[in-house]
N, C-alpha and C. Protein backbone atom coordinates (compact mmCIF):
# COMPACT_ATOMS: atom_id res chain seq x y z
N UNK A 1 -224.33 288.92 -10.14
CA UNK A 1 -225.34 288.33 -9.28
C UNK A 1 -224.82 286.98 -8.79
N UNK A 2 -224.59 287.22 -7.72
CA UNK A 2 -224.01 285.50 -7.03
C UNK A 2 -225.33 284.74 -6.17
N UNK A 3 -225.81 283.49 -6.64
CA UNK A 3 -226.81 282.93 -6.42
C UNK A 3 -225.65 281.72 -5.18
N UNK A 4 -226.57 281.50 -3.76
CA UNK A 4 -226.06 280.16 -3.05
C UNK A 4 -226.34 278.95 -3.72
N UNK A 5 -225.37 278.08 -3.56
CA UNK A 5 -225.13 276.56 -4.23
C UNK A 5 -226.44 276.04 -3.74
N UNK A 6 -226.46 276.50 -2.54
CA UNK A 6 -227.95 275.54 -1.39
C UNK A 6 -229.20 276.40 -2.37
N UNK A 7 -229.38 277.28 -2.71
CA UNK A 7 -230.74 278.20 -3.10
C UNK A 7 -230.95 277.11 -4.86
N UNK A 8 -229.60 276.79 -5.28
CA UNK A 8 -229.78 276.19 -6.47
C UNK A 8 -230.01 274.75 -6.37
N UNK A 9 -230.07 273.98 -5.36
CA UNK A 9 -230.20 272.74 -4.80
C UNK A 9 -231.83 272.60 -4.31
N UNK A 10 -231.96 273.76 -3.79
CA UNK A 10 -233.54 273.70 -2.95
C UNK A 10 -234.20 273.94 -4.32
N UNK A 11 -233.89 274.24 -4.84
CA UNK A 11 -235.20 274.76 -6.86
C UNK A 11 -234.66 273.67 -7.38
N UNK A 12 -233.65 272.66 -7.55
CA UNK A 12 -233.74 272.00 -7.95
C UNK A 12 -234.50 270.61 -7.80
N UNK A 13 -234.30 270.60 -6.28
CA UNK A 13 -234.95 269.12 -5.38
C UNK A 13 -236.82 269.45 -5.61
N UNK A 14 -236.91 271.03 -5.57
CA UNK A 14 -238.35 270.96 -5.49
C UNK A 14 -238.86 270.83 -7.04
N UNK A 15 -238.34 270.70 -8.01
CA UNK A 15 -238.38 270.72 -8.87
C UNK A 15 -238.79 269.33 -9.31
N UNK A 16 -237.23 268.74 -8.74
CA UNK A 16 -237.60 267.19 -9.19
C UNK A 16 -238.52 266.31 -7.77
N UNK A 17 -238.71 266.63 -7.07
CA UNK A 17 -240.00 265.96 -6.50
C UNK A 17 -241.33 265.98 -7.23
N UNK A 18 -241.39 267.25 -8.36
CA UNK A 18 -242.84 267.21 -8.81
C UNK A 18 -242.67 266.14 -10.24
N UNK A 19 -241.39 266.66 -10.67
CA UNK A 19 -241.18 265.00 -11.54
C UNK A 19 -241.24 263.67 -11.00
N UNK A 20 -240.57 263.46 -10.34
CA UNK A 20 -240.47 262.03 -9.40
C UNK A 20 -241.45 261.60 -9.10
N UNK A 21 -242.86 262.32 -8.63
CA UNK A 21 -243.68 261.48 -8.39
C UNK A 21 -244.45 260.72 -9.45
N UNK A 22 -244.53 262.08 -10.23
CA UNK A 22 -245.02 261.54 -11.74
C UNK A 22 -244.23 260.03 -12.10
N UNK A 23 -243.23 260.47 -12.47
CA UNK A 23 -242.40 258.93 -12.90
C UNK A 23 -242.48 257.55 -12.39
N UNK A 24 -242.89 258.32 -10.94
CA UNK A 24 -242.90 257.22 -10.09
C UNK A 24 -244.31 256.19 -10.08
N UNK A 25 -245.22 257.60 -10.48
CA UNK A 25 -246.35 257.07 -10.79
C UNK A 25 -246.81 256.14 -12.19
N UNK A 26 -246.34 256.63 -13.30
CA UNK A 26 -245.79 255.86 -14.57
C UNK A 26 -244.74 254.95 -14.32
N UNK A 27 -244.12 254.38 -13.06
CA UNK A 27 -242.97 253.28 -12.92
C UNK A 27 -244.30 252.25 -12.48
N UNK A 28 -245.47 252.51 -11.24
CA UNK A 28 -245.64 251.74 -10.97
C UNK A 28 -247.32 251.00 -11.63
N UNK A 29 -247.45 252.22 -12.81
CA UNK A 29 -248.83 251.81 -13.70
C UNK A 29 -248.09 250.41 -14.78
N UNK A 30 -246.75 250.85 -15.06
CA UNK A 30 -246.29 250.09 -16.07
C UNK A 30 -245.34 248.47 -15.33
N UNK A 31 -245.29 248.91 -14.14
CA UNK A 31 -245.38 247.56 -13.43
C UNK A 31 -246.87 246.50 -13.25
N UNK A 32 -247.84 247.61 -12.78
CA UNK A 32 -248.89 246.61 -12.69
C UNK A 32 -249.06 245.82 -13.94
N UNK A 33 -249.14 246.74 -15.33
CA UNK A 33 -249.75 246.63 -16.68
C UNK A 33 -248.85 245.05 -17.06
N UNK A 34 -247.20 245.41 -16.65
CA UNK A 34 -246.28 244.46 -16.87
C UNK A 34 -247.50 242.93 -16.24
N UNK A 35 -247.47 242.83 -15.11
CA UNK A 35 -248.12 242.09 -14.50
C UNK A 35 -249.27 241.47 -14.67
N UNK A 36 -249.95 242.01 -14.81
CA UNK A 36 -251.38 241.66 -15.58
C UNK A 36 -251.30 240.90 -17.13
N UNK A 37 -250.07 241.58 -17.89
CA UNK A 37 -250.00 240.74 -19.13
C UNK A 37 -249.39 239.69 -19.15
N UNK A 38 -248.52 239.84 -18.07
CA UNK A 38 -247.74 238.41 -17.49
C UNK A 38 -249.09 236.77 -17.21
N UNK A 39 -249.80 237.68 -16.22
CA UNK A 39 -250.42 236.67 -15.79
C UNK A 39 -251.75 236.28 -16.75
N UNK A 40 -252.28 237.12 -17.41
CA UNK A 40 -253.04 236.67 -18.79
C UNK A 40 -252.41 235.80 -19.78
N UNK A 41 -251.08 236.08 -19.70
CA UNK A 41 -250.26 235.07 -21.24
C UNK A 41 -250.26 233.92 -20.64
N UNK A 42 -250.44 233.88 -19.15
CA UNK A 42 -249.67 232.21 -18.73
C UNK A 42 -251.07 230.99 -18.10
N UNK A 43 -252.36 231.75 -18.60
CA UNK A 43 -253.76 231.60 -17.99
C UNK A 43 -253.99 230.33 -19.18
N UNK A 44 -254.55 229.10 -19.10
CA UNK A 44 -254.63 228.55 -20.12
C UNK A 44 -255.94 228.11 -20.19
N UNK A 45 -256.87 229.30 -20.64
CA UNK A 45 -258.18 229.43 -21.19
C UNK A 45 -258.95 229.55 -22.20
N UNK A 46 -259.57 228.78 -22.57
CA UNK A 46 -259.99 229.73 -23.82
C UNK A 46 -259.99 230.80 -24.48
N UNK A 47 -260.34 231.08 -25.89
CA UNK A 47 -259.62 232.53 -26.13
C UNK A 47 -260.76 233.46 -26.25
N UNK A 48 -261.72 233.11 -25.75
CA UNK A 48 -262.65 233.97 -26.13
C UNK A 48 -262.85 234.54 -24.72
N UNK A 49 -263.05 233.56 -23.66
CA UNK A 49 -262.70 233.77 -22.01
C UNK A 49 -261.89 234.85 -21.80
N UNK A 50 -260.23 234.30 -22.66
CA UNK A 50 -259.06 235.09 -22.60
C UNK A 50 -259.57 236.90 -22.31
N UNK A 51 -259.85 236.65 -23.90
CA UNK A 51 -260.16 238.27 -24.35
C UNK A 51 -261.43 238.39 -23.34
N UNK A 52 -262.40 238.05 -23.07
CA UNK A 52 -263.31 238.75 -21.80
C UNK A 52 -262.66 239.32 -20.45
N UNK A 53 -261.85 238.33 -20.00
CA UNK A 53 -260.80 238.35 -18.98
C UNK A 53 -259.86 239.84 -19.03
N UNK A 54 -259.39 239.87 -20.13
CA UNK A 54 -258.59 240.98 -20.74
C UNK A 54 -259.26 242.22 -20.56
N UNK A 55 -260.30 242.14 -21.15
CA UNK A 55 -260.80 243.83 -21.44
C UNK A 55 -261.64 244.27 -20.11
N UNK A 56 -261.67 243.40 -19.42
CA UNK A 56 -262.81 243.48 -18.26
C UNK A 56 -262.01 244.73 -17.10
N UNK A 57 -260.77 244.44 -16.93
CA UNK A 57 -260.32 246.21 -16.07
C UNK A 57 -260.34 247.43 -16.42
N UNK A 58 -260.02 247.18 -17.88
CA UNK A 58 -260.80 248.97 -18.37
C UNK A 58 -262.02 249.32 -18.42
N UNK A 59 -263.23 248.02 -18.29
CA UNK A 59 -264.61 248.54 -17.93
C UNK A 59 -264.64 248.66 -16.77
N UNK A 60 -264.15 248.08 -15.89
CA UNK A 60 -264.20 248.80 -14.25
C UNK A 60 -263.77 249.67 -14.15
N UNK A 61 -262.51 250.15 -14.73
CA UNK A 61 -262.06 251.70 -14.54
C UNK A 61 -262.80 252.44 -14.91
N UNK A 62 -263.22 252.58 -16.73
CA UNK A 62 -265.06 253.08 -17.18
C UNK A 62 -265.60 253.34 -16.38
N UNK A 63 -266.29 252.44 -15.47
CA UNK A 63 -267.22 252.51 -14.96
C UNK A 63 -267.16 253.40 -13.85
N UNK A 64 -265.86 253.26 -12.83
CA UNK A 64 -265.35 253.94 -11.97
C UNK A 64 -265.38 255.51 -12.60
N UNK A 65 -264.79 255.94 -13.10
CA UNK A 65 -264.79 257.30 -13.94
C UNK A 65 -265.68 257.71 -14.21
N UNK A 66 -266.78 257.18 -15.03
CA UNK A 66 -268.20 258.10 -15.22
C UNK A 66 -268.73 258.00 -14.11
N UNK A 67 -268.88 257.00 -13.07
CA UNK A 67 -269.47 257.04 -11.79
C UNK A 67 -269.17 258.12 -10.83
N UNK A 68 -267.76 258.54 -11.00
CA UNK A 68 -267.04 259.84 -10.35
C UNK A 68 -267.42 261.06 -10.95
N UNK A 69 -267.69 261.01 -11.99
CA UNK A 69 -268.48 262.39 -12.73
C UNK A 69 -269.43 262.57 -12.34
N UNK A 70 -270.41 261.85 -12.57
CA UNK A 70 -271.84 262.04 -12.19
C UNK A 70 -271.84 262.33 -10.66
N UNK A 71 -271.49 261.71 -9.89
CA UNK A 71 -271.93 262.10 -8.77
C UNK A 71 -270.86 263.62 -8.36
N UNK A 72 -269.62 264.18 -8.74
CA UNK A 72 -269.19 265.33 -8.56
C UNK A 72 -270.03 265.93 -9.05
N UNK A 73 -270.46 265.93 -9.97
CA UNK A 73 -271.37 267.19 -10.76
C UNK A 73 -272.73 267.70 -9.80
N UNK A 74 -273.35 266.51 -9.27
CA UNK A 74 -274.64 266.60 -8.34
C UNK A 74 -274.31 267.24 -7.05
């Protein structure tokens, strides 16, 4: 069975486009994340502020997410 070099190139590229984006998508969550801890370490606030400051984007995301449920479901 002789397979073309190009037929093994096209399954491969389509292959790794469905990786790539992924990665790409985990390159640029772990850039923001980078960023955000950057700019929290260098904030010179109180620490109780700090930590409010801190946890306050995963309740917007929370919030974002169950807000997207509820209303898909309706």
């Amino acid at each position: 069975m002789n397979i073309h070099p190009g037929c093994i190139f096209v399954i491969y590229l389509t292959g790794m486009l469905t990786i790539k984006r992924k990665y790409l998508s985990w390159a640029l969550f772990l850039l923001v994340g980078m960023g955000y801890f950057s700019s929290m370490s260098s904030l010179e606030l109180n620490y109780f502020f700090k930590s409010l400051i801190a946890i306050m984007p995963i309740q917007v995301v929370a919030i974002i997410y169950t807000t997207y449920l509820r209303w898909s479901r309706s």
